[in-house]
PDB file of N, CA and C in Angstrom:
ATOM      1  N   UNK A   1     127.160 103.754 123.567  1.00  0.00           N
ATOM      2  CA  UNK A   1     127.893 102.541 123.849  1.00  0.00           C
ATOM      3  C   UNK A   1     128.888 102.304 122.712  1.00  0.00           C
ATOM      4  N   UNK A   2     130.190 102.282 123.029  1.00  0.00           N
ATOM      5  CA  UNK A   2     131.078 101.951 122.148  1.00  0.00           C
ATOM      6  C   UNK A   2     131.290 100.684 121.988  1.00  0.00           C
ATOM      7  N   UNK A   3     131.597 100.401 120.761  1.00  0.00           N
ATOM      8  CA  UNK A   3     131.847  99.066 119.727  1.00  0.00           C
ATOM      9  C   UNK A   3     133.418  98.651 119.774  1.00  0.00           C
ATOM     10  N   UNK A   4     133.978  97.392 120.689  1.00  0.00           N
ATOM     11  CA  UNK A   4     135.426  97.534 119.948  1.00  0.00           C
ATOM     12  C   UNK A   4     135.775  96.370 118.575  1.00  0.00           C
ATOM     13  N   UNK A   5     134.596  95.705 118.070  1.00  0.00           N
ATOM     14  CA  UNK A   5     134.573  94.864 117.225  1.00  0.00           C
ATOM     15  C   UNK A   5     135.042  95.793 115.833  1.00  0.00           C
ATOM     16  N   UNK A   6     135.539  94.507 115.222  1.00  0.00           N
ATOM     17  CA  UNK A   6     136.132  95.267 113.731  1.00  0.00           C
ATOM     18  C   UNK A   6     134.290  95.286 112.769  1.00  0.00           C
ATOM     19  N   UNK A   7     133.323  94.693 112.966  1.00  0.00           N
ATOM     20  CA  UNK A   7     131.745  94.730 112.351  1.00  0.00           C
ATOM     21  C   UNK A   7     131.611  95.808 113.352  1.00  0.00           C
ATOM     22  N   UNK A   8     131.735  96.604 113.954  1.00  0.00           N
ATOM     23  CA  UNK A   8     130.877  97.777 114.497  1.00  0.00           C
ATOM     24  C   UNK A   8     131.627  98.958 114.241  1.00  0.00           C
ATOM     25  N   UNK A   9     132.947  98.723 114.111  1.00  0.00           N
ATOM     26  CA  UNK A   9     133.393 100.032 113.095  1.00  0.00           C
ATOM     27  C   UNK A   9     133.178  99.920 111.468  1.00  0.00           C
ATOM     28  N   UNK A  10     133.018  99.035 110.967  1.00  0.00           N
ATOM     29  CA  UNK A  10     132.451  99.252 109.330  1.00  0.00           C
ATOM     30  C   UNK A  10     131.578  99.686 109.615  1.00  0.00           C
ATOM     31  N   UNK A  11     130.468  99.090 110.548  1.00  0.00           N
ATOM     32  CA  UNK A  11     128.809  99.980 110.693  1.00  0.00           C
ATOM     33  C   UNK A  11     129.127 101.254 110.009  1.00  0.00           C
ATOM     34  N   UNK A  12     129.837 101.760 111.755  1.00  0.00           N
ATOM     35  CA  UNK A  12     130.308 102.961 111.641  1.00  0.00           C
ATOM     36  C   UNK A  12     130.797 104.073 110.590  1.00  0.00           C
ATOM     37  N   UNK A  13     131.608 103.001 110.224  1.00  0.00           N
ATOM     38  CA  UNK A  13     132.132 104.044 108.681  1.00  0.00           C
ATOM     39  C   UNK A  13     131.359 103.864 107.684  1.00  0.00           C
ATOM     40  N   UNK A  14     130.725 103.065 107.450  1.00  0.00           N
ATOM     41  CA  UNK A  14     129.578 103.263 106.283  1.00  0.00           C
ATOM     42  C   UNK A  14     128.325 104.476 106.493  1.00  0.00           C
ATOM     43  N   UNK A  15     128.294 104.338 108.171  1.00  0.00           N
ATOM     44  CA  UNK A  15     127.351 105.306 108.412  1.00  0.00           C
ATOM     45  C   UNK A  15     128.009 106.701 108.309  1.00  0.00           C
ATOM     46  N   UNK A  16     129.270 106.861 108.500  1.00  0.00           N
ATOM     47  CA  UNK A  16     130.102 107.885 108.428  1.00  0.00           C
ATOM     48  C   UNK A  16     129.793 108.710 106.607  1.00  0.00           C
ATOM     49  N   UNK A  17     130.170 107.493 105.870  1.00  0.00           N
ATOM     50  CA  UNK A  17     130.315 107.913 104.231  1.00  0.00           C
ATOM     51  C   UNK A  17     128.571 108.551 103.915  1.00  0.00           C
ATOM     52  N   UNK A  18     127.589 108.207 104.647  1.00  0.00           N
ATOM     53  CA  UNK A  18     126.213 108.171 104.475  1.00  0.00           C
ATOM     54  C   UNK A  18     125.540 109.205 104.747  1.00  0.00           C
ATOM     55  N   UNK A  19     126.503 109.720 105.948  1.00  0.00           N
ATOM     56  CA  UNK A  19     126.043 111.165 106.292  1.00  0.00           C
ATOM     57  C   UNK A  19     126.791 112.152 105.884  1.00  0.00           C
ATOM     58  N   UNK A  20     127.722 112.193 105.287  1.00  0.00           N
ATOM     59  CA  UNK A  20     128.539 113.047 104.815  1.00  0.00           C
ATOM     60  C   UNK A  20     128.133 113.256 103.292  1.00  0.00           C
ATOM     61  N   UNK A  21     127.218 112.175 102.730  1.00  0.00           N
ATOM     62  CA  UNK A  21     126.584 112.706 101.486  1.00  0.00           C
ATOM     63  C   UNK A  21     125.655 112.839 101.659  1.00  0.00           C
ATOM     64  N   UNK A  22     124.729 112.833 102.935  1.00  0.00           N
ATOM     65  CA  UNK A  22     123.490 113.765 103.002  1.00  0.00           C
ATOM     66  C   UNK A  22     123.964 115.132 103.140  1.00  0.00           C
ATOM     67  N   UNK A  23     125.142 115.789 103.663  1.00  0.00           N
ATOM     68  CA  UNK A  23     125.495 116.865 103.723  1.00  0.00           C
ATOM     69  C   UNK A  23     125.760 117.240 102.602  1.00  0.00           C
ATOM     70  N   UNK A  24     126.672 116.848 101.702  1.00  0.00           N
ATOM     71  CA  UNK A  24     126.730 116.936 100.222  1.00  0.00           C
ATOM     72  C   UNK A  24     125.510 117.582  99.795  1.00  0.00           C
ATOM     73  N   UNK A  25     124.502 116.514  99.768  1.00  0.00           N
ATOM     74  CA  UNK A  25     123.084 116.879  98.916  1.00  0.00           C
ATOM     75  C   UNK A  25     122.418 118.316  99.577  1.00  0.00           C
ATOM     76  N   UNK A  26     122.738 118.893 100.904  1.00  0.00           N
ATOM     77  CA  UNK A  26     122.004 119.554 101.675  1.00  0.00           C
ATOM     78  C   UNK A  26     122.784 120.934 101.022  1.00  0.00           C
ATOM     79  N   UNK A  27     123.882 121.005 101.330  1.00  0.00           N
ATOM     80  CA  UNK A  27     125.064 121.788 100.095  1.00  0.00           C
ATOM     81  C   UNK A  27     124.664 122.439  98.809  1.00  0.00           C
ATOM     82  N   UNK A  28     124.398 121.076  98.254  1.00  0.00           N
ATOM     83  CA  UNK A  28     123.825 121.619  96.660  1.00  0.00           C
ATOM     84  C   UNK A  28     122.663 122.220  96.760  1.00  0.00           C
ATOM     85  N   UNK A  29     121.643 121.801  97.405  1.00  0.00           N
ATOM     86  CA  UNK A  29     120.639 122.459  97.232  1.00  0.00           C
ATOM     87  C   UNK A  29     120.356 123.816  98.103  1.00  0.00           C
ATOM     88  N   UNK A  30     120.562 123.982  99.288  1.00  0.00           N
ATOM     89  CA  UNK A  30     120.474 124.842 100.080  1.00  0.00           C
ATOM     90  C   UNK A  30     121.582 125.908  99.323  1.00  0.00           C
ATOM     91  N   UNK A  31     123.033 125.635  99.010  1.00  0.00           N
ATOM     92  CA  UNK A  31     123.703 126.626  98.530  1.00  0.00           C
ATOM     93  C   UNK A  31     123.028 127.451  96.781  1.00  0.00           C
ATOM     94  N   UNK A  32     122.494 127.195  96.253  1.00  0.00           N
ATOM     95  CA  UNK A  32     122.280 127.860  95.134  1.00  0.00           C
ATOM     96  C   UNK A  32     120.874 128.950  95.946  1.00  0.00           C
ATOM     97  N   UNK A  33     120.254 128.531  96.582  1.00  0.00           N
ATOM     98  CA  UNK A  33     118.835 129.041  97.359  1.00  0.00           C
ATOM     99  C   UNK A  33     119.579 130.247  97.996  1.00  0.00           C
ATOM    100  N   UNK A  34     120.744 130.100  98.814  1.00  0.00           N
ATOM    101  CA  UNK A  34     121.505 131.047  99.728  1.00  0.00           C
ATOM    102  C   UNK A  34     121.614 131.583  98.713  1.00  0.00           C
ATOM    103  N   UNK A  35     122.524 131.722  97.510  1.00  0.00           N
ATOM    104  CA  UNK A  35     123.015 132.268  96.690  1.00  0.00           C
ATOM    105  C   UNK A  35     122.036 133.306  96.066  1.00  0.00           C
ATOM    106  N   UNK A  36     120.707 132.505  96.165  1.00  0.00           N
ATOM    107  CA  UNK A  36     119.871 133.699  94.982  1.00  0.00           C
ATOM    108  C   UNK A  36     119.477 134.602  95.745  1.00  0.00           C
ATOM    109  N   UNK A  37     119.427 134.227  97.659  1.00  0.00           N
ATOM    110  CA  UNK A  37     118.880 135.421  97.761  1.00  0.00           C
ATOM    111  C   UNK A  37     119.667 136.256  98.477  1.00  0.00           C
ATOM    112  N   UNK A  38     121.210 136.170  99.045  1.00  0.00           N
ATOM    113  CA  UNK A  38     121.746 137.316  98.949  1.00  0.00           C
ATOM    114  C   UNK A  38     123.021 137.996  98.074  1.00  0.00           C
ATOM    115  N   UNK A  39     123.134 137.491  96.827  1.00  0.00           N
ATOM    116  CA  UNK A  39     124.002 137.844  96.078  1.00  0.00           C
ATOM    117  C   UNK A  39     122.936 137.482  94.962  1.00  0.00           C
ATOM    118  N   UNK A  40     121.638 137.596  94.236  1.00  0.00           N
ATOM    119  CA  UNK A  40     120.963 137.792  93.412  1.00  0.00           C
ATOM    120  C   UNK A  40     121.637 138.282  91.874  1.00  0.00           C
ATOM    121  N   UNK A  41     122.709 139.423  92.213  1.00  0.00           N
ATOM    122  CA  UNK A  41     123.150 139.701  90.354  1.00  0.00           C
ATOM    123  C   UNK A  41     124.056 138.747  89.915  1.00  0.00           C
ATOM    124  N   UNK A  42     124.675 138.341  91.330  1.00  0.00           N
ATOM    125  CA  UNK A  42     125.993 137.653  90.338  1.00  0.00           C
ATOM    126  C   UNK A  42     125.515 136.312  90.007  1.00  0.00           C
ATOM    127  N   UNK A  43     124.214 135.438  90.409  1.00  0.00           N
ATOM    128  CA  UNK A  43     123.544 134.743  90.284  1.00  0.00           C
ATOM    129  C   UNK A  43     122.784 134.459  88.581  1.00  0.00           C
ATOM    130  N   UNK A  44     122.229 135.733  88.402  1.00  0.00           N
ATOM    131  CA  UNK A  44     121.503 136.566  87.779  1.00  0.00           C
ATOM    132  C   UNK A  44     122.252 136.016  86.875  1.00  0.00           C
ATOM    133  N   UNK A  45     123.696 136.701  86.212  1.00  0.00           N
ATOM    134  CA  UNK A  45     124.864 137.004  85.574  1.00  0.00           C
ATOM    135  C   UNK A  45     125.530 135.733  85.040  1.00  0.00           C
ATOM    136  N   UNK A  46     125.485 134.961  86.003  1.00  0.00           N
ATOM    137  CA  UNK A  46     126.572 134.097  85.772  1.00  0.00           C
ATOM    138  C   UNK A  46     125.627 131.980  86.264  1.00  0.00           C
ATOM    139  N   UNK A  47     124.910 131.776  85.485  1.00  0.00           N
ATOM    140  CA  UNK A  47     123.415 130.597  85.765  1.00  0.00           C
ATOM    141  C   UNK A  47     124.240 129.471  85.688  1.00  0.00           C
ATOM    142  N   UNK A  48     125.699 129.483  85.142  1.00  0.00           N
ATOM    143  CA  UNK A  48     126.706 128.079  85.424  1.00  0.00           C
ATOM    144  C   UNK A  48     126.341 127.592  87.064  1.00  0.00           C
ATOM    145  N   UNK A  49     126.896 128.710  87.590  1.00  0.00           N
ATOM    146  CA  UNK A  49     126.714 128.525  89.390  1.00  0.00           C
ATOM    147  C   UNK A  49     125.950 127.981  89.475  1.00  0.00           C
ATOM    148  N   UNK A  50     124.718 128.533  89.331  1.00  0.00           N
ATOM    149  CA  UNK A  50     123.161 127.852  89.777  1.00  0.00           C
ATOM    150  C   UNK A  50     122.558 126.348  89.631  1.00  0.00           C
ATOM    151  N   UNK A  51     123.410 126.120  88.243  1.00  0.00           N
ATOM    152  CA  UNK A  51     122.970 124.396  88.331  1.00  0.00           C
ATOM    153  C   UNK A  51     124.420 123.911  88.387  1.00  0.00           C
ATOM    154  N   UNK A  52     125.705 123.741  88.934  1.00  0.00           N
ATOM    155  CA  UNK A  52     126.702 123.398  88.701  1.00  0.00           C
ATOM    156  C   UNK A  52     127.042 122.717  89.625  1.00  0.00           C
ATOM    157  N   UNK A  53     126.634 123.693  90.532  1.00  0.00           N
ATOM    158  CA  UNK A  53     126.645 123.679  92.310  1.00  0.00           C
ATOM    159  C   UNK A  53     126.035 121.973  92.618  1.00  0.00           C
ATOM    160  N   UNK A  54     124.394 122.390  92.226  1.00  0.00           N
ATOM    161  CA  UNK A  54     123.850 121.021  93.266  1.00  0.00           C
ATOM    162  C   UNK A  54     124.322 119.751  92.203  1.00  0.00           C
ATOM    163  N   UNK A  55     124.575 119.918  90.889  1.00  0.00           N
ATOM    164  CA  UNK A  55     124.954 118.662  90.096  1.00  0.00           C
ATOM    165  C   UNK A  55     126.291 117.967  90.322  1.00  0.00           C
ATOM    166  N   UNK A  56     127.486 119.008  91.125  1.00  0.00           N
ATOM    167  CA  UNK A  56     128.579 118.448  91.435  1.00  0.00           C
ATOM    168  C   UNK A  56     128.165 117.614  93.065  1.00  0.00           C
ATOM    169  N   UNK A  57     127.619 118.462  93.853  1.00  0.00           N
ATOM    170  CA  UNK A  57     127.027 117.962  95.428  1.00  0.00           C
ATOM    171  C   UNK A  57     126.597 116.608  95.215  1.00  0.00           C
ATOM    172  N   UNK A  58     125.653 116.426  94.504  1.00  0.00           N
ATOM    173  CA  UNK A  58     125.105 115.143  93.830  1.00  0.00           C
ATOM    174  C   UNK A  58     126.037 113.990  93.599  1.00  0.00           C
ATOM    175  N   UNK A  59     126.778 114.248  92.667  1.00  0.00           N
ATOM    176  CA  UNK A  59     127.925 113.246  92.290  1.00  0.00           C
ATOM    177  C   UNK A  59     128.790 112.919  93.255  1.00  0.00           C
ATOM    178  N   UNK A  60     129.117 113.996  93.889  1.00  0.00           N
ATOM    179  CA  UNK A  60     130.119 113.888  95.264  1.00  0.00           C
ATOM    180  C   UNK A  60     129.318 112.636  96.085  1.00  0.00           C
ATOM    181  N   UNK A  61     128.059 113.312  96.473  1.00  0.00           N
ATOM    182  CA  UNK A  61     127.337 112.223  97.795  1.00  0.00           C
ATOM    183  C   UNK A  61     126.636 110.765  96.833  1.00  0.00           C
ATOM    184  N   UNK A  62     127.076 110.657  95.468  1.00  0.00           N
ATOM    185  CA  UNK A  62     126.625 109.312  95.341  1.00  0.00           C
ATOM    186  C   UNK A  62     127.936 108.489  95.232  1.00  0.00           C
ATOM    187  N   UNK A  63     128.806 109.385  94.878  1.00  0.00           N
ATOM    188  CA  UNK A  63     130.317 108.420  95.430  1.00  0.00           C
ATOM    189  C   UNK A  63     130.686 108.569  96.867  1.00  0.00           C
ATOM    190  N   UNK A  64     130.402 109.016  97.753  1.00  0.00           N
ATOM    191  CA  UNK A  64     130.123 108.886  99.180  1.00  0.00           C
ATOM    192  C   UNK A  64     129.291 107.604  99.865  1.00  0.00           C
ATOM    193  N   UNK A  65     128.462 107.633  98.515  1.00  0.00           N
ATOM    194  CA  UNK A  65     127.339 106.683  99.451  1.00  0.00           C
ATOM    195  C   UNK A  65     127.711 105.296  99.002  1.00  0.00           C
ATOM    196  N   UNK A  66     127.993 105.066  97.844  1.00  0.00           N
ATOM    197  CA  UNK A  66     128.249 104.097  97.293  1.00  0.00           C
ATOM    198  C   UNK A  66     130.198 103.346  98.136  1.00  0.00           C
ATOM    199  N   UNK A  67     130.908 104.020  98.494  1.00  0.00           N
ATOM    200  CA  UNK A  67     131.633 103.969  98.977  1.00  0.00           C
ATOM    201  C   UNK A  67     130.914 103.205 100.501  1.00  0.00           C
ATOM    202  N   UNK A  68     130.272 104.024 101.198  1.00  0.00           N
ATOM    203  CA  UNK A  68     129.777 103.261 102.019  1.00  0.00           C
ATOM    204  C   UNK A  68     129.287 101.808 101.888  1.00  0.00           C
ATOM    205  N   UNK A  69     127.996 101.949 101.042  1.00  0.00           N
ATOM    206  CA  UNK A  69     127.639  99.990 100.664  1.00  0.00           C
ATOM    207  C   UNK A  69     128.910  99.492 100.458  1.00  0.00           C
ATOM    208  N   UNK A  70     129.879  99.807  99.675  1.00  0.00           N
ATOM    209  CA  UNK A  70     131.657  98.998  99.988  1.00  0.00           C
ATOM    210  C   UNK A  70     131.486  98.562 101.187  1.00  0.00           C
ATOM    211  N   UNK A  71     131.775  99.535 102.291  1.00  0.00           N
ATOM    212  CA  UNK A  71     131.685  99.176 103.051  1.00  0.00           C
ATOM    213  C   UNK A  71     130.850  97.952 103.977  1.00  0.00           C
ATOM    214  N   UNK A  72     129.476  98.324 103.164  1.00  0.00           N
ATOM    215  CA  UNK A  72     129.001  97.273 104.081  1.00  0.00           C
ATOM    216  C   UNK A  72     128.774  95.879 103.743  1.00  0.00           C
ATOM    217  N   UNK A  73     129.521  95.840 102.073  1.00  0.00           N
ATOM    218  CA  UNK A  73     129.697  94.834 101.713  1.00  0.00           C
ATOM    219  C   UNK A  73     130.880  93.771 102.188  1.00  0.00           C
ATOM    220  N   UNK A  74     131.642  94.719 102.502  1.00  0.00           N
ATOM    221  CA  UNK A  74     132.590  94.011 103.081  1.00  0.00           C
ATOM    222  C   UNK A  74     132.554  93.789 104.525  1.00  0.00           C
ATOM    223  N   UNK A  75     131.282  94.187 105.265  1.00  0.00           N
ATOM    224  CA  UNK A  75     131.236  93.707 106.399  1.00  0.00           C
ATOM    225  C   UNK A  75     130.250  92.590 106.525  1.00  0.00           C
ATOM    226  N   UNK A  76     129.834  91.931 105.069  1.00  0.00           N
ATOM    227  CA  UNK A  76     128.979  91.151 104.432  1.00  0.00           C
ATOM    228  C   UNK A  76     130.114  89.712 104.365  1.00  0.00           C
ATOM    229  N   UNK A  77     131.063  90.059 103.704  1.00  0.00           N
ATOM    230  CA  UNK A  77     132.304  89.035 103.916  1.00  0.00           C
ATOM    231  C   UNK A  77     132.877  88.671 105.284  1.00  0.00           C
ATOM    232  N   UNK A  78     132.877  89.729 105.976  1.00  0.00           N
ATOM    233  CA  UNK A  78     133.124  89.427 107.006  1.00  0.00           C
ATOM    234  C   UNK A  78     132.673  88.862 107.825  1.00  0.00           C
ATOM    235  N   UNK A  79     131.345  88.932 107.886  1.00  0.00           N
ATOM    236  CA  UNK A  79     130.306  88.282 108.903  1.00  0.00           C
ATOM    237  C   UNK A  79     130.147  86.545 108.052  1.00  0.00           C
ATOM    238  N   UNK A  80     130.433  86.260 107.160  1.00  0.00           N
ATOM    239  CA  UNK A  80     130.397  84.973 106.661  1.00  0.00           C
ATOM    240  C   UNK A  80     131.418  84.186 106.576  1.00  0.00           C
ATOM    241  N   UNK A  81     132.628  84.736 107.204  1.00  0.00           N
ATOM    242  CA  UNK A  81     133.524  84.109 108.120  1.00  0.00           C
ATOM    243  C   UNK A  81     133.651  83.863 109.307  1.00  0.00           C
TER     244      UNK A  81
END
């Protein structure tokens, strides 16, 4: 069921920013795991990758998420008008 209210698209986009840093987090962690097990030397070789990866994913999806509560703060103002 579609929403044409301006409060059901903030929902929306907050839920938008929310899942896009669960993907983030799924990224960091799942990509270093991929990494070790089919490219193992360059892994091996080079251990920046290995923690660089999920610590940037991280930062990405908490300014994702936090972007969202924006969002739903301001659909906090809104609803109290």
């Amino acid at each position: 069921m579609a929403t044409n209210s301006p409060a059901g698209g903030l929902k929306l986009l907050a839920t938008f920013f929310n899942n896009i840093a669960v993907a983030w987090v799924a990224t960091g962690v799942i990509g270093p795991i991929v990494g070790l097990i089919y490219d193992y030397d360059k892994f091996a070789k080079n251990m920046t990758m290995l923690w660089s990866l999920p610590v940037i994913c991280v930062c990405m999806a908490v300014v994702l998420h936090l972007a969202g509560q924006y969002v739903l703060l301001e659909l906090e103002k809104f609803d109290e008008s």
